[in-house]
N, C-alpha and C. Protein backbone atom coordinates (compact mmCIF):
# COMPACT_ATOMS: atom_id res chain seq x y z
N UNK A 1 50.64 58.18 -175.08
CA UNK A 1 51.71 57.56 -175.85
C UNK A 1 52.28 56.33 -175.15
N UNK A 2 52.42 56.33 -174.06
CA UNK A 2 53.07 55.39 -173.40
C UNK A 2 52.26 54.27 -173.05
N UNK A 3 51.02 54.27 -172.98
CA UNK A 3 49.88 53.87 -172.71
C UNK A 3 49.80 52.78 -174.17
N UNK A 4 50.35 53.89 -175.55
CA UNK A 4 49.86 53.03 -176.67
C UNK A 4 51.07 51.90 -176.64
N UNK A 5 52.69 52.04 -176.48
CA UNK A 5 53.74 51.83 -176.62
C UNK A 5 53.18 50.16 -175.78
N UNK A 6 52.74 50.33 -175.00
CA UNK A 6 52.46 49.23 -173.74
C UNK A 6 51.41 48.25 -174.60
N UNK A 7 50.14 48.87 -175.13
CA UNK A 7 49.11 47.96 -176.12
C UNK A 7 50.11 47.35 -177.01
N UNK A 8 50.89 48.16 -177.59
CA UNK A 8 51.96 47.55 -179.03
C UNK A 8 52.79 46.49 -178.91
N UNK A 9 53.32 46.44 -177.04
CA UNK A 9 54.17 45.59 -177.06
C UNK A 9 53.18 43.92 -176.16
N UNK A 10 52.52 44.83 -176.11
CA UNK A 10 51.62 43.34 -175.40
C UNK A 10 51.06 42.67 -176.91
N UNK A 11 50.92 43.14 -177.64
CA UNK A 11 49.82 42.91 -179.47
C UNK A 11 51.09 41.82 -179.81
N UNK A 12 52.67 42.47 -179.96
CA UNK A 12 53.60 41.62 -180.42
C UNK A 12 53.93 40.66 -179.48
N UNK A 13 53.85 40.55 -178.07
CA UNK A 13 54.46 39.30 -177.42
C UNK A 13 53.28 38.57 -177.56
N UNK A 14 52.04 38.61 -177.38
CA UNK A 14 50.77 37.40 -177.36
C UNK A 14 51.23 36.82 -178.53
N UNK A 15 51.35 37.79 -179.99
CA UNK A 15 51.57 36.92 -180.55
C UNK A 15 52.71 36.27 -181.09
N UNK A 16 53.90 36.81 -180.30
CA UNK A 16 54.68 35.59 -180.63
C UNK A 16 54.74 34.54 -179.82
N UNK A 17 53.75 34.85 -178.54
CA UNK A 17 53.51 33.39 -177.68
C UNK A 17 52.43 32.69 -178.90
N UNK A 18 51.24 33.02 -179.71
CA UNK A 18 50.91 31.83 -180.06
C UNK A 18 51.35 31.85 -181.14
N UNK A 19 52.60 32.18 -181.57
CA UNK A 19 53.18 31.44 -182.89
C UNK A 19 53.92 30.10 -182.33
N UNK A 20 54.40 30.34 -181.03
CA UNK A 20 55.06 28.85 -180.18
C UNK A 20 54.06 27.75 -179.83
N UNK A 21 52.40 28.62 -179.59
CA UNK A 21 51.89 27.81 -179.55
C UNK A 21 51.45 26.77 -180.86
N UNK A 22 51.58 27.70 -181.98
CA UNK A 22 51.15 27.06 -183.16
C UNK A 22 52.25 25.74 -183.70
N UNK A 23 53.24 25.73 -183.19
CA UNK A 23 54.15 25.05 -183.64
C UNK A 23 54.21 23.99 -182.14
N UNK A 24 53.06 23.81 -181.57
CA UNK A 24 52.40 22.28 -180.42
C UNK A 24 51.69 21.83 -181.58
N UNK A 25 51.60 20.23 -181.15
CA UNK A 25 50.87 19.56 -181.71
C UNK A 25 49.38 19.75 -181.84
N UNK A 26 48.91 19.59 -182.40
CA UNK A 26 47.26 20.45 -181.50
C UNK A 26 46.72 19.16 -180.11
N UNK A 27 47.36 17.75 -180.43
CA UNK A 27 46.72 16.78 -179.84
C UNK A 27 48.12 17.15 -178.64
N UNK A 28 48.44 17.72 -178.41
CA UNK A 28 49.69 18.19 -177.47
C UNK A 28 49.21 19.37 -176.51
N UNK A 29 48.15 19.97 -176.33
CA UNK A 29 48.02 21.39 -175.99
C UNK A 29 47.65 21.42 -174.49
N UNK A 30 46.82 20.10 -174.50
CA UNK A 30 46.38 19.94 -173.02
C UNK A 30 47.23 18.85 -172.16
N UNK A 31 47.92 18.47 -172.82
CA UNK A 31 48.79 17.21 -172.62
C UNK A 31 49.75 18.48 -171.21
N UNK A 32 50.04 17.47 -170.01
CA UNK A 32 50.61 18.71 -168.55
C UNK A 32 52.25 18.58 -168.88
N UNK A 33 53.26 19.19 -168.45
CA UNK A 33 54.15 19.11 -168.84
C UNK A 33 55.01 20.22 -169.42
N UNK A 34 54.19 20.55 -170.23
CA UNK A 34 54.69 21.38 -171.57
C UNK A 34 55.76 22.72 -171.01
N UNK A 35 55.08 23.23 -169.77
CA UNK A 35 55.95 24.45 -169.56
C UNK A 35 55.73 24.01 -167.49
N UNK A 36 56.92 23.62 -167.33
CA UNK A 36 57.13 22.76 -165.54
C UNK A 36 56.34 21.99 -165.85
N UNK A 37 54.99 21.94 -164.70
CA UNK A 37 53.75 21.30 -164.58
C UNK A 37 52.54 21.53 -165.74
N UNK A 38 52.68 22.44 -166.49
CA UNK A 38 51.44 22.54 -166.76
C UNK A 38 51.31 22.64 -168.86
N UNK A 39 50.14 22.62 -169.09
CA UNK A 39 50.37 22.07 -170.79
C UNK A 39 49.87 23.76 -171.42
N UNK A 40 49.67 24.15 -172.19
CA UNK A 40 49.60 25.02 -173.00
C UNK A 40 48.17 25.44 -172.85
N UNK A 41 47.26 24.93 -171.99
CA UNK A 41 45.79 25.66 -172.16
C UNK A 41 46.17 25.89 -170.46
N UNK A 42 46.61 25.50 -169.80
CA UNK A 42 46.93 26.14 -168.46
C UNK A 42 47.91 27.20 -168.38
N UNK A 43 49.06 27.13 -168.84
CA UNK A 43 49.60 28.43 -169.42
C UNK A 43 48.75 29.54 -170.02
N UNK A 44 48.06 29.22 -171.31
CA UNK A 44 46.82 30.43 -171.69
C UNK A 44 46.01 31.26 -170.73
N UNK A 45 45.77 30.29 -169.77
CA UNK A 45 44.82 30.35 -168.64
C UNK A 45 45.44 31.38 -167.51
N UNK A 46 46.24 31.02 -167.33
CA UNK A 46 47.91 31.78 -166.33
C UNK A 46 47.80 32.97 -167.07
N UNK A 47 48.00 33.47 -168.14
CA UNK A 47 48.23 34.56 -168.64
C UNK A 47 47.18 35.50 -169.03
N UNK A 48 45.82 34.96 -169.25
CA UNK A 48 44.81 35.11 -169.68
C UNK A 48 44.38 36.34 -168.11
N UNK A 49 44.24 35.29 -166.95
CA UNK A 49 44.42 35.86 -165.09
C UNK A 49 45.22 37.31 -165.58
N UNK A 50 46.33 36.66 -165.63
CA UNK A 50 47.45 37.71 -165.06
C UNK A 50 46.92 39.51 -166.14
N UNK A 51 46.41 38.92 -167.39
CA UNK A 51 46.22 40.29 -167.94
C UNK A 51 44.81 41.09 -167.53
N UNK A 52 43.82 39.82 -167.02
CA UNK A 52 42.99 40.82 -166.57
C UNK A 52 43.10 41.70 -164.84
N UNK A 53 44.24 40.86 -164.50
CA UNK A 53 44.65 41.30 -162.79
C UNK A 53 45.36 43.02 -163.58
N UNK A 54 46.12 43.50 -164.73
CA UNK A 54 46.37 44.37 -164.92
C UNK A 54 45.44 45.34 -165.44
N UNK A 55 44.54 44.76 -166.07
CA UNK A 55 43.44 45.65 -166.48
C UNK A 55 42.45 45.98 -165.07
N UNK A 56 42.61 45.12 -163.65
CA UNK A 56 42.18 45.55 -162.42
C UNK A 56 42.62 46.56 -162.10
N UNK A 57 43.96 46.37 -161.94
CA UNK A 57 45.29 47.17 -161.70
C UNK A 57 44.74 48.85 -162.27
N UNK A 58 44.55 48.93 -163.30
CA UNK A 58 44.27 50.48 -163.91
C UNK A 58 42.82 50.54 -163.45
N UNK A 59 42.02 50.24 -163.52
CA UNK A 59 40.48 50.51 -163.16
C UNK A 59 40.88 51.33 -161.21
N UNK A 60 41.44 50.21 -160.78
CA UNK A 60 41.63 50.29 -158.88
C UNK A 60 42.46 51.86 -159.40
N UNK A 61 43.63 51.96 -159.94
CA UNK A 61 44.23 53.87 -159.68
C UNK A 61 43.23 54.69 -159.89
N UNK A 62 42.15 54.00 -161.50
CA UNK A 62 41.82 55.81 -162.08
C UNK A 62 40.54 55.91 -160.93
N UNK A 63 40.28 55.24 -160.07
CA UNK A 63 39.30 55.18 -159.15
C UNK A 63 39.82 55.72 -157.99
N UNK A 64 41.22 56.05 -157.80
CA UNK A 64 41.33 56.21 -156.63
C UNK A 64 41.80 55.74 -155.23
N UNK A 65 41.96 53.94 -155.83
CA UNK A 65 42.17 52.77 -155.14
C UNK A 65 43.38 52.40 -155.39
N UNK A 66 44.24 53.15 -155.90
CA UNK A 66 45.39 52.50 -155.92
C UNK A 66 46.23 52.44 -154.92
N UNK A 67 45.62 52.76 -153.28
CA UNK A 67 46.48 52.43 -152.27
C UNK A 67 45.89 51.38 -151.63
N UNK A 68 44.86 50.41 -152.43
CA UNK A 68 44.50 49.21 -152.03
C UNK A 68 45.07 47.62 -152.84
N UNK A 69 45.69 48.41 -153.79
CA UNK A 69 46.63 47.21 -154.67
C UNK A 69 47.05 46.15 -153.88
N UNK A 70 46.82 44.89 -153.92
CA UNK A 70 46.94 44.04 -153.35
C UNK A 70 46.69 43.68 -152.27
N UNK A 71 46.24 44.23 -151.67
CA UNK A 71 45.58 43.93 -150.39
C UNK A 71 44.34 42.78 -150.63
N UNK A 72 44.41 41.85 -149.56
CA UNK A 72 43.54 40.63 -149.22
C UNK A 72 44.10 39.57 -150.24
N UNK A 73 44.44 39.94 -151.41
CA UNK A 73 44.92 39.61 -152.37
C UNK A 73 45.69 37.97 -151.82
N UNK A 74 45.27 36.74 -152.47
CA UNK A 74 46.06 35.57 -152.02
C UNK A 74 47.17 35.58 -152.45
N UNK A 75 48.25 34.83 -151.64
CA UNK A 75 49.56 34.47 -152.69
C UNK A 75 49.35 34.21 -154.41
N UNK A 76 50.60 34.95 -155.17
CA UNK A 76 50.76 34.80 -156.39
C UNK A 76 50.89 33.19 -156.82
N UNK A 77 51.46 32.45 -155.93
CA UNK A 77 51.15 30.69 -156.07
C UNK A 77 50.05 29.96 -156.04
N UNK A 78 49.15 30.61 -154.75
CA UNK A 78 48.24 30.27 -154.79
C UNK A 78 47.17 30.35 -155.70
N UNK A 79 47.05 32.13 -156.04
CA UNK A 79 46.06 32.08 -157.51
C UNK A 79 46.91 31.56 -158.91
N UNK A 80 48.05 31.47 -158.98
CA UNK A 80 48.94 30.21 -160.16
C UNK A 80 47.98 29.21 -160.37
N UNK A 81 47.72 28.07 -158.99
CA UNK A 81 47.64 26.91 -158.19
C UNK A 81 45.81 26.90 -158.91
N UNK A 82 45.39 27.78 -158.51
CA UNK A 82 44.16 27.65 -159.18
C UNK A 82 43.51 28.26 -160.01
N UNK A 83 44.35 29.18 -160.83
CA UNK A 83 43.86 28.68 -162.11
C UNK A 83 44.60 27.63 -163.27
N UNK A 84 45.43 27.23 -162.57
CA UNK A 84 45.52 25.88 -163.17
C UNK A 84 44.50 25.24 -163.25
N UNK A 85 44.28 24.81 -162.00
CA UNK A 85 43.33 23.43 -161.48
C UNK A 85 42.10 23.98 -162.29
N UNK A 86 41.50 25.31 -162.32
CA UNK A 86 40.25 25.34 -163.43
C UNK A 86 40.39 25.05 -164.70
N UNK A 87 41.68 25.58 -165.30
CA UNK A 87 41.86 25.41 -166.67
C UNK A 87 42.48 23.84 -166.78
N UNK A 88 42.31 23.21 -166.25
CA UNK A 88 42.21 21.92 -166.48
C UNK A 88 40.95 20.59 -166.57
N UNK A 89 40.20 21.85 -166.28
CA UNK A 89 38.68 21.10 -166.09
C UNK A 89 38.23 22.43 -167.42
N UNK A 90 38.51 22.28 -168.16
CA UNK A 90 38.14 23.39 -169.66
C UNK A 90 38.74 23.00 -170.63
N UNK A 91 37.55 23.30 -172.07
CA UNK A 91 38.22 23.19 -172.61
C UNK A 91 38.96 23.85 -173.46
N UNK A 92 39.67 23.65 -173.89
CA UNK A 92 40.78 24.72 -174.52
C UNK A 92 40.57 26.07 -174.94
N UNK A 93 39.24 25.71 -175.62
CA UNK A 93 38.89 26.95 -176.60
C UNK A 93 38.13 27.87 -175.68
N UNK A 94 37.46 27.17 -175.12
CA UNK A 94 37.15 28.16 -173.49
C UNK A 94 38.15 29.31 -173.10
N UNK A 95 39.30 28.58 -172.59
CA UNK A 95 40.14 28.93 -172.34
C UNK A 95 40.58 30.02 -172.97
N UNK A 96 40.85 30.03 -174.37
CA UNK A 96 41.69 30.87 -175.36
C UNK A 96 40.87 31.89 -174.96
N UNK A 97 39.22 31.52 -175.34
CA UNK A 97 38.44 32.75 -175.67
C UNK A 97 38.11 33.93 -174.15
N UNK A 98 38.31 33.15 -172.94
CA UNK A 98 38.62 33.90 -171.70
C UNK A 98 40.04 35.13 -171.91
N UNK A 99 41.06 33.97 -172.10
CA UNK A 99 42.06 34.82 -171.77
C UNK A 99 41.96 35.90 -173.30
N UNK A 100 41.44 35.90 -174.64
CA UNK A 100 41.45 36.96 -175.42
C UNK A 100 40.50 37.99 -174.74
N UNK A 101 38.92 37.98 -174.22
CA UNK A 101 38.56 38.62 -173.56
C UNK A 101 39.34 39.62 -172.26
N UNK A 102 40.25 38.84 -171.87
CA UNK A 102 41.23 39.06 -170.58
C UNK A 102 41.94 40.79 -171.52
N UNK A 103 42.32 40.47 -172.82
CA UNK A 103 43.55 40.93 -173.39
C UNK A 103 42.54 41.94 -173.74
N UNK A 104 41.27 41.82 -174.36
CA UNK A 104 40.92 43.15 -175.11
C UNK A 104 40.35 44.15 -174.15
N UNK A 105 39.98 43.97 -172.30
CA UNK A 105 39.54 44.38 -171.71
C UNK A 105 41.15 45.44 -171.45
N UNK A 106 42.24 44.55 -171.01
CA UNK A 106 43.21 45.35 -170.71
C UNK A 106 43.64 46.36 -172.15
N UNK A 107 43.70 46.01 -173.31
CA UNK A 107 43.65 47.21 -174.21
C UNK A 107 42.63 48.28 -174.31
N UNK A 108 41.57 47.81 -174.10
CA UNK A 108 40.22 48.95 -173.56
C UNK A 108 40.82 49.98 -172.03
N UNK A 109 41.48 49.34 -171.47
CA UNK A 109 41.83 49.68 -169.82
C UNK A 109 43.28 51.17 -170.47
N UNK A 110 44.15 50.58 -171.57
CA UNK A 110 44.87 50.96 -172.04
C UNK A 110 44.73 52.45 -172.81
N UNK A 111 43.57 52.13 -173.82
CA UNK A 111 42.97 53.05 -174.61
C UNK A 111 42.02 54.28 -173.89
N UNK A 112 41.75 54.00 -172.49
CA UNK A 112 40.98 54.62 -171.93
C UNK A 112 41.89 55.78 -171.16
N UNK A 113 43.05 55.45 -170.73
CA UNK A 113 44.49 55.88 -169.85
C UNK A 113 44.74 56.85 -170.11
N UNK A 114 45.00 57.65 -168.86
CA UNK A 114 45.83 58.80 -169.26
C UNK A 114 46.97 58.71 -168.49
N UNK A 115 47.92 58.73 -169.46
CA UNK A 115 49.37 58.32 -169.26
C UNK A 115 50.00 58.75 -168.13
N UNK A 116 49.56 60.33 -167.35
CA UNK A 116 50.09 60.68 -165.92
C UNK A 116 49.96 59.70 -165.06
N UNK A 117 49.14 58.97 -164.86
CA UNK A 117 48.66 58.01 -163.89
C UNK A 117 49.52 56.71 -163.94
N UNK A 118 50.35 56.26 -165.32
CA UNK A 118 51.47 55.17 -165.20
C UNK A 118 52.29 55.62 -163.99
N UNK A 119 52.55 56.80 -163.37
CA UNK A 119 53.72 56.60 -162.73
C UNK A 119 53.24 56.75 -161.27
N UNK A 120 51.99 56.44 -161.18
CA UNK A 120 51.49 56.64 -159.72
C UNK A 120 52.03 54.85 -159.40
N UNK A 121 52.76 55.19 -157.87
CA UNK A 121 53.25 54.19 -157.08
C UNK A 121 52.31 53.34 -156.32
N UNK A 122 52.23 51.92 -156.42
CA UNK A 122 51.44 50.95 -155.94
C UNK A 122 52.24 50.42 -154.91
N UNK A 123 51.25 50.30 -153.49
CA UNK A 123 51.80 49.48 -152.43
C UNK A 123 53.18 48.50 -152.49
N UNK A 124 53.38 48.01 -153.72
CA UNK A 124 54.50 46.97 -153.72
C UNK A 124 56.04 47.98 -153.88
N UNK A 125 55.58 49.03 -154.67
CA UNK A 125 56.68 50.11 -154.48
C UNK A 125 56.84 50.09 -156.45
N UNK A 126 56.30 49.16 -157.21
CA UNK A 126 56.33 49.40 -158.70
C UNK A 126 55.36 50.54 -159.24
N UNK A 127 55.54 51.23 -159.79
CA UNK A 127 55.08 52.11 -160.96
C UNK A 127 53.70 51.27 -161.30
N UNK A 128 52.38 51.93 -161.84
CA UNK A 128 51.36 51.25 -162.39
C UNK A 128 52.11 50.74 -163.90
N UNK A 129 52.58 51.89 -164.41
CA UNK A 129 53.04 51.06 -165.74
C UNK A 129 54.05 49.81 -165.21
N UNK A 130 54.96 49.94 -164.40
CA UNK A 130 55.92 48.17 -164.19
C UNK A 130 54.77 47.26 -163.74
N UNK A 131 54.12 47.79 -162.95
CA UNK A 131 53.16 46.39 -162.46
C UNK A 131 52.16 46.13 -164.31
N UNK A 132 51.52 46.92 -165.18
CA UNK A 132 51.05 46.43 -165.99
C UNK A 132 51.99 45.66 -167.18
N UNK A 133 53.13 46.27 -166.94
CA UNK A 133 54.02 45.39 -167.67
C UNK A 133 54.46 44.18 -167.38
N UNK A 134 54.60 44.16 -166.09
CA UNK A 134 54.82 42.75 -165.79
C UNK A 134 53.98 41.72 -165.56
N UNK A 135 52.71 42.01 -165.83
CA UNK A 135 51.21 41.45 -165.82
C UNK A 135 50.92 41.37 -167.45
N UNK A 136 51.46 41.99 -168.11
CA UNK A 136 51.04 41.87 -169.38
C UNK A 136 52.16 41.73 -170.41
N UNK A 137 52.69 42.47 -170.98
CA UNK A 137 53.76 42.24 -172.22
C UNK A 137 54.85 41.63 -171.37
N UNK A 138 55.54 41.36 -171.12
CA UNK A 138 56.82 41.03 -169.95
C UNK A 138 56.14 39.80 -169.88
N UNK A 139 55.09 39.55 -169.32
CA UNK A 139 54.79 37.75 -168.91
C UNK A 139 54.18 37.11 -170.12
N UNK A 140 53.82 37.98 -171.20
CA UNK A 140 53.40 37.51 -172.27
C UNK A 140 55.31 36.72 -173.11
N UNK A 141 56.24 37.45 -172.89
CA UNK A 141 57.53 37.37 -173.63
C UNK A 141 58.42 35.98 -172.64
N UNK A 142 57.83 35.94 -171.68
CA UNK A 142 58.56 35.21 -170.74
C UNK A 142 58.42 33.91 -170.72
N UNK A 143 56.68 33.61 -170.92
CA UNK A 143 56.34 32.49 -171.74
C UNK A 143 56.49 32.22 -173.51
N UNK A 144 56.30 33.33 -173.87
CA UNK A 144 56.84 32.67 -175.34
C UNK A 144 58.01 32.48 -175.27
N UNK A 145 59.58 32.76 -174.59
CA UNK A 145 60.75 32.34 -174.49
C UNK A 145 60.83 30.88 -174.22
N UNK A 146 59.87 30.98 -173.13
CA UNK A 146 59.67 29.03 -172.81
C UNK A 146 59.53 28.45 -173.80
N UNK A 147 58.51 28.79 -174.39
CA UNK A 147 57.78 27.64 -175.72
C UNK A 147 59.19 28.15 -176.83
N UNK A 148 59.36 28.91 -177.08
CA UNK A 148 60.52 28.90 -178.04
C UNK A 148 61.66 27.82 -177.73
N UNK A 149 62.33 28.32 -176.64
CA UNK A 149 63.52 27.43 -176.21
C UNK A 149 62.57 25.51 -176.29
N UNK A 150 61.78 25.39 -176.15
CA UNK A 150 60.37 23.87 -176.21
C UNK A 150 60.84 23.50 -177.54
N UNK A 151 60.10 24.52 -178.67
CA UNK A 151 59.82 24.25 -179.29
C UNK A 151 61.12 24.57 -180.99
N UNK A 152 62.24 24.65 -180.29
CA UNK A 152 63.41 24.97 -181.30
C UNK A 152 63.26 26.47 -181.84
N UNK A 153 63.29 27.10 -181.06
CA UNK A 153 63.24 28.85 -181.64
C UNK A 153 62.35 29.48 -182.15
N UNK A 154 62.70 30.88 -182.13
CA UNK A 154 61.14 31.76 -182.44
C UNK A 154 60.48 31.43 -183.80
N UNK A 155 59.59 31.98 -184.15
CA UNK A 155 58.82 31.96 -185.84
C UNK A 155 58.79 33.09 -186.08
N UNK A 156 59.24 34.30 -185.46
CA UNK A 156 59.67 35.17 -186.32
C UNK A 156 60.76 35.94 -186.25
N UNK A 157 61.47 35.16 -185.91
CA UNK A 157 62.92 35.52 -186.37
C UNK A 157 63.82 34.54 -186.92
């Protein structure tokens, strides 16, 4: 259940991030800027990472590995830092179609779950479910707030 609650709310924030995206210009998407430094296919790209680092995230517990969570692991700036710099040498639709792959692997990761295992504790001291939330629905809502407040308010509300 909790497992599904988590797919449901990641399904509604993606897409009210690309209803913000739908309301960019399309000749605007790669243009840098858009959200700090970076334009709307580097953002995709950022988020695209971050959901398959959560769909890591569950594979590393039901294996057993969840007292290796983050370890070797580079700074969170640093992997920011580059996947920017790749998703700027891509093109867009690349991009999209990575980070949807990113999303249906972590709903596969989701659908596969058995919900005891959200509350097993990861090295950082978060819950597997807070760390997949904040890798997935949570950073999905955090950027569509950006592009909302961008782009004059939500589209569905």
């Amino acid at each position: 259940m909790a497992a599904e609650r988590i797919a449901a709310d990641l399904a509604r924030e993606r897409e009210r991030l690309y209803a913000g995206v739908a309301r960019i210009a399309p000749s605007s998407l790669t243009t840098p800027g858009l959200v700090g430094e970076w334009s709307a296919r580097e953002m995709i790209a950022h988020l695209g990472y971050w959901a398959g680092h959560a769909a890591e995230l569950i594979h590393a517990v039901q294996e057993g590995r969840g007292d290796e969570v983050g370890q070797g692991e580079p700074p969170v700036d640093e992997v920011n830092a580059t996947v920017a710099r790749v998703a700027r040498q891509t093109d867009i639709g690349a991009v999209r179609k990575r980070e949807a792959a990113s999303i249906e692997a972590l709903v596969e990761r989701l659908r596969e779950l058995d919900d005891a295992i959200l509350a097993e504790r990861l090295p950082g001291g978060a819950t597997l479910e807070e760390a997949i939330r904040e890798d997935g629905p949570n950073h999905y809502r955090e950027h569509a707030e950006e592009l909302e407040s961008i782009t004059g308010g939500r589209a569905d509300g």
